[in-house]
N, C-alpha and C. Protein backbone atom coordinates (compact mmCIF):
# COMPACT_ATOMS: atom_id res chain seq x y z
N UNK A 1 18.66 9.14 39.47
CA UNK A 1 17.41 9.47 38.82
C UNK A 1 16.94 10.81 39.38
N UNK A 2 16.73 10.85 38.70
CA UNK A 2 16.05 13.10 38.52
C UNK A 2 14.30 13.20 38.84
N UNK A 3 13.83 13.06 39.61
CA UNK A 3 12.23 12.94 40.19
C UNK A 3 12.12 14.99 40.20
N UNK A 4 10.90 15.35 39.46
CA UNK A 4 9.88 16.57 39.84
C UNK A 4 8.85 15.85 40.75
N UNK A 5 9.40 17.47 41.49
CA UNK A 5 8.32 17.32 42.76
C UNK A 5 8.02 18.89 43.14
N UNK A 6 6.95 19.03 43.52
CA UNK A 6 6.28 19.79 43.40
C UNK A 6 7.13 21.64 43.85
N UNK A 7 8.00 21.08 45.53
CA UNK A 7 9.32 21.92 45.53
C UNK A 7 10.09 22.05 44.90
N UNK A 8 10.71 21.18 43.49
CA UNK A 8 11.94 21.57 43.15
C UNK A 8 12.21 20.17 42.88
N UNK A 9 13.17 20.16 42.06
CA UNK A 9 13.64 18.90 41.31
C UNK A 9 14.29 18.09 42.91
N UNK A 10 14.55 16.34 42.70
CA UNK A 10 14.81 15.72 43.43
C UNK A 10 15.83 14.66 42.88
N UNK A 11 17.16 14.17 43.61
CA UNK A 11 17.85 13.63 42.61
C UNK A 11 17.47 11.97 44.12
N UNK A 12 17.45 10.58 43.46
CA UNK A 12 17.24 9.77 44.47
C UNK A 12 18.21 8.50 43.48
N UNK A 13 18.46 7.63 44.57
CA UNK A 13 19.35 6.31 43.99
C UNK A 13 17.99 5.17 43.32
N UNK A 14 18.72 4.85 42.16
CA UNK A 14 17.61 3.79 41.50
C UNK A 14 18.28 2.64 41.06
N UNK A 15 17.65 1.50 41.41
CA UNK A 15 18.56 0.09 41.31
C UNK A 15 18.80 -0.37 39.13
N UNK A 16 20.12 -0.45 39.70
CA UNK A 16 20.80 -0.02 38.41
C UNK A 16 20.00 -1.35 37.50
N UNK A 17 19.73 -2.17 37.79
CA UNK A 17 19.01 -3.57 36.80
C UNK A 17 16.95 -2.62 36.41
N UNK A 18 16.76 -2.00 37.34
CA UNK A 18 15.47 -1.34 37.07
C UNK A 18 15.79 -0.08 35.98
N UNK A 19 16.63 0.49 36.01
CA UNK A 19 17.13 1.55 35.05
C UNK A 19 17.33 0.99 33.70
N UNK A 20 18.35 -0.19 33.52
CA UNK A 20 18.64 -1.07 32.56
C UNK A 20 17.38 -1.64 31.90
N UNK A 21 16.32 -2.50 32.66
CA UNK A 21 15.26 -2.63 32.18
C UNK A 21 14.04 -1.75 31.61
N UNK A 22 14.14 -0.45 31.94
CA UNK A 22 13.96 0.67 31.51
C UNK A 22 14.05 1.23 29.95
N UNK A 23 15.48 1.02 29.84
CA UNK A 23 16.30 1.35 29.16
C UNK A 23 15.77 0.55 27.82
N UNK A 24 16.18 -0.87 28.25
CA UNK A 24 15.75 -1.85 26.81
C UNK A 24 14.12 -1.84 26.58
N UNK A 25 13.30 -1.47 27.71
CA UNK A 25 12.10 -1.23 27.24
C UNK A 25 11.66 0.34 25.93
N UNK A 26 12.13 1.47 26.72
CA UNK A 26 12.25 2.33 25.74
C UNK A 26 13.25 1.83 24.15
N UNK A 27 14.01 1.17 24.12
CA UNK A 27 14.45 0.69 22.99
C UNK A 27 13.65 0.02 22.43
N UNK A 28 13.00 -1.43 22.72
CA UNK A 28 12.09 -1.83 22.08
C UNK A 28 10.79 -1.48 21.84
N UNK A 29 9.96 -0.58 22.44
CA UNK A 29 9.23 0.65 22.02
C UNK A 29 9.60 1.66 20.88
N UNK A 30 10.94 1.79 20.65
CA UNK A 30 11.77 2.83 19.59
C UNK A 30 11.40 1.59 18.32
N UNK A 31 11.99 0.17 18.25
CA UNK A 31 11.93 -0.56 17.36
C UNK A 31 10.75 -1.11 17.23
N UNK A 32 9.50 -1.11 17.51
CA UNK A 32 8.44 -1.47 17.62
C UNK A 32 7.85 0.12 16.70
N UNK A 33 8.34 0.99 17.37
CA UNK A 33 7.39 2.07 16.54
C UNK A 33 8.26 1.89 15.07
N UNK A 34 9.23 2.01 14.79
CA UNK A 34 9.53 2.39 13.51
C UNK A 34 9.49 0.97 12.55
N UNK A 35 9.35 -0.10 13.46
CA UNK A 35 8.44 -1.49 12.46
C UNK A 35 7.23 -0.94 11.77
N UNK A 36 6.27 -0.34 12.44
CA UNK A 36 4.87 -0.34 12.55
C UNK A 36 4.77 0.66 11.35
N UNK A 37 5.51 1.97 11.24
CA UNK A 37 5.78 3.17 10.65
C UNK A 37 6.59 2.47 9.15
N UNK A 38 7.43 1.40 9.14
CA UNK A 38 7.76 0.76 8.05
C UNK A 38 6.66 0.00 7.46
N UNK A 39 5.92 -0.71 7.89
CA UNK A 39 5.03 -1.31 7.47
C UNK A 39 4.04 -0.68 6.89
N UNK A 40 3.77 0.64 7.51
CA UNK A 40 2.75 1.67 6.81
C UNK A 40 3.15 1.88 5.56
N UNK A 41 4.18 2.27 5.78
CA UNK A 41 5.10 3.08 4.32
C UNK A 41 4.86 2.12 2.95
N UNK A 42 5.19 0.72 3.31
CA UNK A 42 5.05 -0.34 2.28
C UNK A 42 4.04 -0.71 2.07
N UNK A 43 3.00 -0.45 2.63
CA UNK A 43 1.45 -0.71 2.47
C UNK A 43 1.01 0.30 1.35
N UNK A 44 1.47 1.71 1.76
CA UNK A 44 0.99 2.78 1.51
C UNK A 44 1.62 2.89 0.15
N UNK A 45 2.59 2.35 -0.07
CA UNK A 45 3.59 2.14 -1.78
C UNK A 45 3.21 1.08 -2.05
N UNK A 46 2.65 0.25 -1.74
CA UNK A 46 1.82 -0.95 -2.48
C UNK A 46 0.60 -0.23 -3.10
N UNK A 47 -0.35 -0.05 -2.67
CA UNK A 47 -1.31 0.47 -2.64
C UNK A 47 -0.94 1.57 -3.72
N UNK A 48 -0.69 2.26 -3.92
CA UNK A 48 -0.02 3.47 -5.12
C UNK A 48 0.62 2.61 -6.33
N UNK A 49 1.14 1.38 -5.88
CA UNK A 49 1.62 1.05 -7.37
C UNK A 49 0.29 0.45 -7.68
N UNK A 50 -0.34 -0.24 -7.12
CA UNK A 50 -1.55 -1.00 -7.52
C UNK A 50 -2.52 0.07 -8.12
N UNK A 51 -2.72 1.35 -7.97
CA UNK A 51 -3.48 2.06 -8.50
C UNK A 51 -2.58 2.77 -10.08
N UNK A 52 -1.35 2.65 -9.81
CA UNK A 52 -0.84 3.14 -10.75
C UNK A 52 -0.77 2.33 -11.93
N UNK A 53 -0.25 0.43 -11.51
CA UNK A 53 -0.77 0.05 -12.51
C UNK A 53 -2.31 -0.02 -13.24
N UNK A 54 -2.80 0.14 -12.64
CA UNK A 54 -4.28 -0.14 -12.45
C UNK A 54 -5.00 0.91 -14.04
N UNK A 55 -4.12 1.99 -13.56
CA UNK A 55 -4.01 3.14 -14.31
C UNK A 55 -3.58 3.28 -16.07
N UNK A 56 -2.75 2.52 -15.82
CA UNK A 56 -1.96 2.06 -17.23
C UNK A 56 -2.51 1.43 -18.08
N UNK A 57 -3.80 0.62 -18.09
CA UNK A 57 -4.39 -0.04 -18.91
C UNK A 57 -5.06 1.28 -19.60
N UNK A 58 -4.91 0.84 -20.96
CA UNK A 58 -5.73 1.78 -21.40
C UNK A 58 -6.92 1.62 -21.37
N UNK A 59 -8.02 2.65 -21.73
CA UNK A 59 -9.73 2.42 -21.60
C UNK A 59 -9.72 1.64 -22.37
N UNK A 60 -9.89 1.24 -23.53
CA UNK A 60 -10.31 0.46 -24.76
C UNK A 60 -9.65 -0.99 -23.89
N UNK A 61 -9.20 -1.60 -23.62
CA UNK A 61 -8.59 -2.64 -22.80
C UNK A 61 -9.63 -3.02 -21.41
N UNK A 62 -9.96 -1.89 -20.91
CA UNK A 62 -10.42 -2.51 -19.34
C UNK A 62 -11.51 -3.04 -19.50
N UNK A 63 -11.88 -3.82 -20.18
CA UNK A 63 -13.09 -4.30 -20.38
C UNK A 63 -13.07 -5.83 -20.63
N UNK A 64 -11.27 -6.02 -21.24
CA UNK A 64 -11.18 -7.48 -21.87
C UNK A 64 -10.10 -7.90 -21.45
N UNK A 65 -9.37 -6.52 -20.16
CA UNK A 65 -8.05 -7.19 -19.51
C UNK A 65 -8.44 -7.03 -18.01
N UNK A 66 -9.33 -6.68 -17.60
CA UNK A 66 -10.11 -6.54 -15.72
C UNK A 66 -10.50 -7.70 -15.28
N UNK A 67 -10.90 -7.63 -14.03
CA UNK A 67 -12.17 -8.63 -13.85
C UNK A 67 -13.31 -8.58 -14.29
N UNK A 68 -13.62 -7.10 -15.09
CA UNK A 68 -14.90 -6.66 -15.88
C UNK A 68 -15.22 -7.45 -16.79
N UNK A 69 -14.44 -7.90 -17.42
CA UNK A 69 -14.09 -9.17 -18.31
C UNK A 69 -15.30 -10.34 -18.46
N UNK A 70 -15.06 -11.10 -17.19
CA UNK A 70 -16.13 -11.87 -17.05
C UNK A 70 -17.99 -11.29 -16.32
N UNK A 71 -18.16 -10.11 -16.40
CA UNK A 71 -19.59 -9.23 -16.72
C UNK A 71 -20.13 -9.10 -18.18
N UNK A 72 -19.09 -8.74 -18.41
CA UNK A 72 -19.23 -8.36 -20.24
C UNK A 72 -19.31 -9.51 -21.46
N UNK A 73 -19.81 -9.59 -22.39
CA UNK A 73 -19.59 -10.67 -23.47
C UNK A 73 -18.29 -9.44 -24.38
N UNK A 74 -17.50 -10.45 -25.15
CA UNK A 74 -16.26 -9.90 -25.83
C UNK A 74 -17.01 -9.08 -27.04
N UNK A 75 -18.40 -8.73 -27.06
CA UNK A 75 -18.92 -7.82 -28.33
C UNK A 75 -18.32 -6.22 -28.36
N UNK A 76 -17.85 -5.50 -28.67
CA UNK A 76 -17.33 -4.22 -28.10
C UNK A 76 -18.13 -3.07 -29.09
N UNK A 77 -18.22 -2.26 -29.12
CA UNK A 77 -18.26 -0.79 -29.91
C UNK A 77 -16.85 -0.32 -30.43
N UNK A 78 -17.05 0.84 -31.15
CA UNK A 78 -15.62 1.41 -31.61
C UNK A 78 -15.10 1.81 -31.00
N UNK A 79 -15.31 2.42 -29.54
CA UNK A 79 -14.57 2.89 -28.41
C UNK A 79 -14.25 1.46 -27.44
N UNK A 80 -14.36 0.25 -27.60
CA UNK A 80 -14.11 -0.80 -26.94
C UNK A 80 -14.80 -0.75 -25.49
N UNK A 81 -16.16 -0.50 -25.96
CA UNK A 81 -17.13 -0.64 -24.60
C UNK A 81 -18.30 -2.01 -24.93
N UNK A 82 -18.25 -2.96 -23.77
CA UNK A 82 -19.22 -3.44 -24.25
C UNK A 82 -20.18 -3.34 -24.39
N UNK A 83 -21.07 -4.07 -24.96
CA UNK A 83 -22.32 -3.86 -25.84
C UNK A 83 -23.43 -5.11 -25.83
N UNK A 84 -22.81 -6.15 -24.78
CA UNK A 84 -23.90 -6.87 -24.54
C UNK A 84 -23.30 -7.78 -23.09
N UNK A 85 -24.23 -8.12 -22.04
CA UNK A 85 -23.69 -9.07 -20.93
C UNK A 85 -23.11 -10.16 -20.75
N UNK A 86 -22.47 -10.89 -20.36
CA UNK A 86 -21.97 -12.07 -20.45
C UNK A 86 -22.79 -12.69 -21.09
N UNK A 87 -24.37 -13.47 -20.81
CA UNK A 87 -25.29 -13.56 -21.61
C UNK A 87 -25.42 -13.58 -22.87
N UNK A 88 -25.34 -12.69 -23.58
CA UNK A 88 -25.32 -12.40 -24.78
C UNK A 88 -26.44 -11.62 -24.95
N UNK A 89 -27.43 -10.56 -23.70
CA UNK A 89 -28.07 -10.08 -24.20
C UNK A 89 -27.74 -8.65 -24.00
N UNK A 90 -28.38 -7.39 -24.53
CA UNK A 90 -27.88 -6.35 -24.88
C UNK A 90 -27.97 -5.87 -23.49
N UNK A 91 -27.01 -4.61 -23.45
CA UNK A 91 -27.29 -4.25 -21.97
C UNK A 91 -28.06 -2.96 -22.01
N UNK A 92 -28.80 -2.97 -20.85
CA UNK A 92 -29.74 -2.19 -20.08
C UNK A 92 -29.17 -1.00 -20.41
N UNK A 93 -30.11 0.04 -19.93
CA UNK A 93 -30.00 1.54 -20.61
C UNK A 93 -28.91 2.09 -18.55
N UNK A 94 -29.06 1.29 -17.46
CA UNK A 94 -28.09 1.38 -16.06
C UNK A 94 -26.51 1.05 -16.65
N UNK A 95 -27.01 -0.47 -17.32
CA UNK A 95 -25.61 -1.14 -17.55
C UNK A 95 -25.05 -0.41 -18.54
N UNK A 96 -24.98 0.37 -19.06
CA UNK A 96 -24.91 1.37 -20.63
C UNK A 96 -24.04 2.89 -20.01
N UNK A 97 -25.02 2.93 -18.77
CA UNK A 97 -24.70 4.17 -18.07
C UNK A 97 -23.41 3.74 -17.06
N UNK A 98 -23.37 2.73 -16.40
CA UNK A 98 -22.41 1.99 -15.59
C UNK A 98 -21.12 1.87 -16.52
N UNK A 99 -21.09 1.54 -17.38
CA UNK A 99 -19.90 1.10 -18.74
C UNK A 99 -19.37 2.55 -19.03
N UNK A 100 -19.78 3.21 -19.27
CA UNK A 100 -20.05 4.61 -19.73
C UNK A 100 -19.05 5.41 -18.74
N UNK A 101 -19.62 5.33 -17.33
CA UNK A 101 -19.11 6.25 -16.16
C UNK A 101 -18.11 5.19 -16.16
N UNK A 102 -17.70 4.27 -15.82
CA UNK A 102 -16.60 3.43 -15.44
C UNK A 102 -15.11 3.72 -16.62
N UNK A 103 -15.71 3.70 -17.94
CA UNK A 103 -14.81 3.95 -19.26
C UNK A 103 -14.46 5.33 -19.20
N UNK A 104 -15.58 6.59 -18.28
CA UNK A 104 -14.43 7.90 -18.57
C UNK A 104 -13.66 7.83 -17.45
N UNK A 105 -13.87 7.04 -16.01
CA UNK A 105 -12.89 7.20 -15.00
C UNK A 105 -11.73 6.69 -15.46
N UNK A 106 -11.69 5.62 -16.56
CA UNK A 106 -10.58 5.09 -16.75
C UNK A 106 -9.51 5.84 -17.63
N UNK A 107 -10.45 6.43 -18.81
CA UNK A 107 -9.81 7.80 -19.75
C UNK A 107 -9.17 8.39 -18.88
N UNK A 108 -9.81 9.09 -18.11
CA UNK A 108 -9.21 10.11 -17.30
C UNK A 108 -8.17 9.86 -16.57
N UNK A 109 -7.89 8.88 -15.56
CA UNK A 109 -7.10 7.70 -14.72
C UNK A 109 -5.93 7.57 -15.35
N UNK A 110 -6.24 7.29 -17.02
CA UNK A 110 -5.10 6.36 -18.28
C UNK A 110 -4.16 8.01 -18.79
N UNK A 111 -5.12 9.05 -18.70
CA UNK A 111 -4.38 10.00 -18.83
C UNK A 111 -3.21 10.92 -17.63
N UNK A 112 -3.92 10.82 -16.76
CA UNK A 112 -3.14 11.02 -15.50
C UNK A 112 -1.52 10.45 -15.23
N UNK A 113 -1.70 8.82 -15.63
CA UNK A 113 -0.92 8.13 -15.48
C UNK A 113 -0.21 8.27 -17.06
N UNK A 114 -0.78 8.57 -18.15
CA UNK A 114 0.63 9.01 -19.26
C UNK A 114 1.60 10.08 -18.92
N UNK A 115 0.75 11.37 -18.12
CA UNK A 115 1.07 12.71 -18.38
C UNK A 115 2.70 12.17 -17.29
N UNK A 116 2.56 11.21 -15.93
CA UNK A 116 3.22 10.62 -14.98
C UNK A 116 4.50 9.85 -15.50
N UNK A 117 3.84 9.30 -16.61
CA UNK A 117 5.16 8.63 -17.43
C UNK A 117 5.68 9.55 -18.32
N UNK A 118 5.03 10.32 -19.26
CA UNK A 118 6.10 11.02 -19.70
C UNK A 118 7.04 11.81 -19.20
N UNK A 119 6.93 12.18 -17.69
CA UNK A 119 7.66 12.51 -16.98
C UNK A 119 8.64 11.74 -16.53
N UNK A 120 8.53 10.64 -16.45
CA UNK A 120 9.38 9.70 -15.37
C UNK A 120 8.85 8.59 -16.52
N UNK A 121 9.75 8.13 -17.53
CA UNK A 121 9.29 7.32 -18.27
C UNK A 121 9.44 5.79 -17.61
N UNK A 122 10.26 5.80 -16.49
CA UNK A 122 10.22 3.78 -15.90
C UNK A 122 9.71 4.59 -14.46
N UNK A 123 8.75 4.79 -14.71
CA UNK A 123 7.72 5.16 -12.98
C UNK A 123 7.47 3.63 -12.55
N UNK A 124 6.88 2.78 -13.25
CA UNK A 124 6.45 1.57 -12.74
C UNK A 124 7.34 1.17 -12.22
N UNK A 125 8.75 1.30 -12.84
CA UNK A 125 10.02 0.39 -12.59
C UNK A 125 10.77 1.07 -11.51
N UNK A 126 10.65 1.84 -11.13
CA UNK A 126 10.76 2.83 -10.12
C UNK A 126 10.34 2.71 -8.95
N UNK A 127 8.78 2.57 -9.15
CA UNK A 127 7.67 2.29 -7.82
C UNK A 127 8.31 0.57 -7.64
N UNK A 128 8.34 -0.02 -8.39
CA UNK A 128 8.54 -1.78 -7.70
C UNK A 128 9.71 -1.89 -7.32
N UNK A 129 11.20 -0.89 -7.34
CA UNK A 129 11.68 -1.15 -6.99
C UNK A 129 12.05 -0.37 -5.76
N UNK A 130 11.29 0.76 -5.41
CA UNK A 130 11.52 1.49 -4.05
C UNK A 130 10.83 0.54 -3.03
N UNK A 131 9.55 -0.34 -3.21
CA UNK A 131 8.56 -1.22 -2.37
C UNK A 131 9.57 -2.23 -2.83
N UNK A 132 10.64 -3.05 -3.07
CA UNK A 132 11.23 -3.86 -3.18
C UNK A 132 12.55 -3.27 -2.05
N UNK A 133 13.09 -2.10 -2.30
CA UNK A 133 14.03 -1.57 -0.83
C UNK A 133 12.98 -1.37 0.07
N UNK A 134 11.94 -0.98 0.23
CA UNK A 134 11.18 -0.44 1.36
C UNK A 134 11.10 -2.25 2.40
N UNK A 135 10.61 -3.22 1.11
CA UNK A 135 10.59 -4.83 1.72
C UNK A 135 12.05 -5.18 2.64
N UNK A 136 12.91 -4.85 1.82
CA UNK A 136 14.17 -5.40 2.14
C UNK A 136 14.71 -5.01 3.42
N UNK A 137 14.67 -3.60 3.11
CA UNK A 137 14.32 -2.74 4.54
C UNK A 137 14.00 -3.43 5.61
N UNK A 138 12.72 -3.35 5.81
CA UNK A 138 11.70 -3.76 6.60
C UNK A 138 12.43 -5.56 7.19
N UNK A 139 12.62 -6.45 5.79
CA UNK A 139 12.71 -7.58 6.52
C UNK A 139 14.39 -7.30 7.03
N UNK A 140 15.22 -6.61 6.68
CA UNK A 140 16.16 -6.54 7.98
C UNK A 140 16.36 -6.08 9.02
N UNK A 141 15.33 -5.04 9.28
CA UNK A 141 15.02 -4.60 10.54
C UNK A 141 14.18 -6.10 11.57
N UNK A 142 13.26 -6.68 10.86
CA UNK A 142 12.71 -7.20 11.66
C UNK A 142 13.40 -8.41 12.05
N UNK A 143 14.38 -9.10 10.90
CA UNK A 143 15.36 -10.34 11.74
C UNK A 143 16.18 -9.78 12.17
N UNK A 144 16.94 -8.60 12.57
CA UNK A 144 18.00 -8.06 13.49
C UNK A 144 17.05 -7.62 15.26
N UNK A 145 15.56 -7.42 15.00
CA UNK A 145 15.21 -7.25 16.14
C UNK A 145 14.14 -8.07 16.60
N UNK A 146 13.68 -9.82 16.27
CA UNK A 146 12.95 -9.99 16.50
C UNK A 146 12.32 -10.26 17.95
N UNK A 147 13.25 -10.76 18.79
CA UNK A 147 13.22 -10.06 19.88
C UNK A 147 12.75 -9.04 20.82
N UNK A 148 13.20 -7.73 20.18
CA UNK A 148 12.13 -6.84 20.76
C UNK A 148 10.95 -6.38 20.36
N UNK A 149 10.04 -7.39 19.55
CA UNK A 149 8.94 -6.49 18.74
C UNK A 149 7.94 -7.57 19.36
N UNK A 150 6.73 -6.99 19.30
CA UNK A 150 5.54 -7.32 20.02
C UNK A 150 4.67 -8.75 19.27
N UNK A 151 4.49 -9.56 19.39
CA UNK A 151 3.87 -10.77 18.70
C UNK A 151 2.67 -10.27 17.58
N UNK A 152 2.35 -9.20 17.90
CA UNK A 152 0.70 -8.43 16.65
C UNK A 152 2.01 -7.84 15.71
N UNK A 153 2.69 -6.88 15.78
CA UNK A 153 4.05 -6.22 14.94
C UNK A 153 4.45 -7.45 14.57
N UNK A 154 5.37 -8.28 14.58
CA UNK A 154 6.08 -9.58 13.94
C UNK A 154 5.35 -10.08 13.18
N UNK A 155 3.98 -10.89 13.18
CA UNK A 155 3.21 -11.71 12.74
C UNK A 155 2.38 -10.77 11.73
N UNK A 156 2.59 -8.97 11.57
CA UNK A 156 1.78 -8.42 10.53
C UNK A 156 3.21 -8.16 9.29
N UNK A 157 4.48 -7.96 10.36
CA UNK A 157 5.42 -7.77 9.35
C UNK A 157 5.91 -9.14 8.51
N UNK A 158 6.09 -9.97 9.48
CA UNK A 158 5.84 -11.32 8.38
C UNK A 158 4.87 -11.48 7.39
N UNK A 159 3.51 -11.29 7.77
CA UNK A 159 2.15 -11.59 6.62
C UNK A 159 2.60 -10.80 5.46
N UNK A 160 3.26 -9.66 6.13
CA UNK A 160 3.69 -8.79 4.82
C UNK A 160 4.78 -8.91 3.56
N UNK A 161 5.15 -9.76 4.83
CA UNK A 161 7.01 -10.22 3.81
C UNK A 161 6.69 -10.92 2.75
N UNK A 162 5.99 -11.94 3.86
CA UNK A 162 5.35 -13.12 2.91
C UNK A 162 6.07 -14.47 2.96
């Protein structure tokens, strides 16, 4: 072992089972970080397909295929906005404005995500199946090392597997 010291490097004998234990510690630190760094990745491509599908509905739809669904009564306008509350009474000049701002984020959102497909016409099919290798990935890293990974790492990469 190679010790800095303040004169000049120092070379000293180190008991070869403390080096070894060393050794597999920096390894399972190596496999512990790139669990943690996998798990991001698949979070982070979950999360993107979920917005992407999210995206794909068209406006005229998000109103009667969301959870918005059950806010709204099924009365619509010609642009497929609703037009009265679950209730059945008309909505407020907020709820009007709320429907309103929510229906151009979605225009806008629904266009984003065409301009995305006409580029890459199976994007969806694409995204589920890179987070389907990114899974697969992930769960063979973690049964080839379960062993060296930390009980919080295992038990988040499992929740994840599923």
């Amino acid at each position: 072992r190679l010790e800095d010291k303040p004169n000049g490097g120092q070379w000293s004998l180190a008991d070869p089972e403390t080096m070894k234990a060393e050794q597999a510690a920096k390894a399972a630190e190596k496999v512990e970080q790139s669990v943690i760094k996998a798990l991001r990745k698949l979070q982070a491509k979950a999360q993107e397909l979920q917005k992407e599908v999210a995206a794909s509905v068209p406006p005229e739809e998000l109103f009667s295929s969301s959870s918005l669904a059950a806010k709204y009564s099924a009365e619509r306008d010609a642009d497929g906005k609703p037009t009265a509350g679950v209730d059945g009474e008309p909505l407020s000049k907020a709820a009007k404005k709320e429907v309103d701002k929510l229906f151009a984020k979605q225009e806008k959102e629904h266009e984003k995500h065409l301009a995305k497909a006409a580029a890459k016409p199976a994007l969806l099919e694409e995204m589920r199946a890179e987070m389907e290798r990114l899974r697969l990935d992930l769960s063979e890293t973690v049964s080839a090392n379960q062993q060296l990974l930390g009980a919080e790492t295992l038990a988040a990469a499992k929740a994840e597997l599923g």
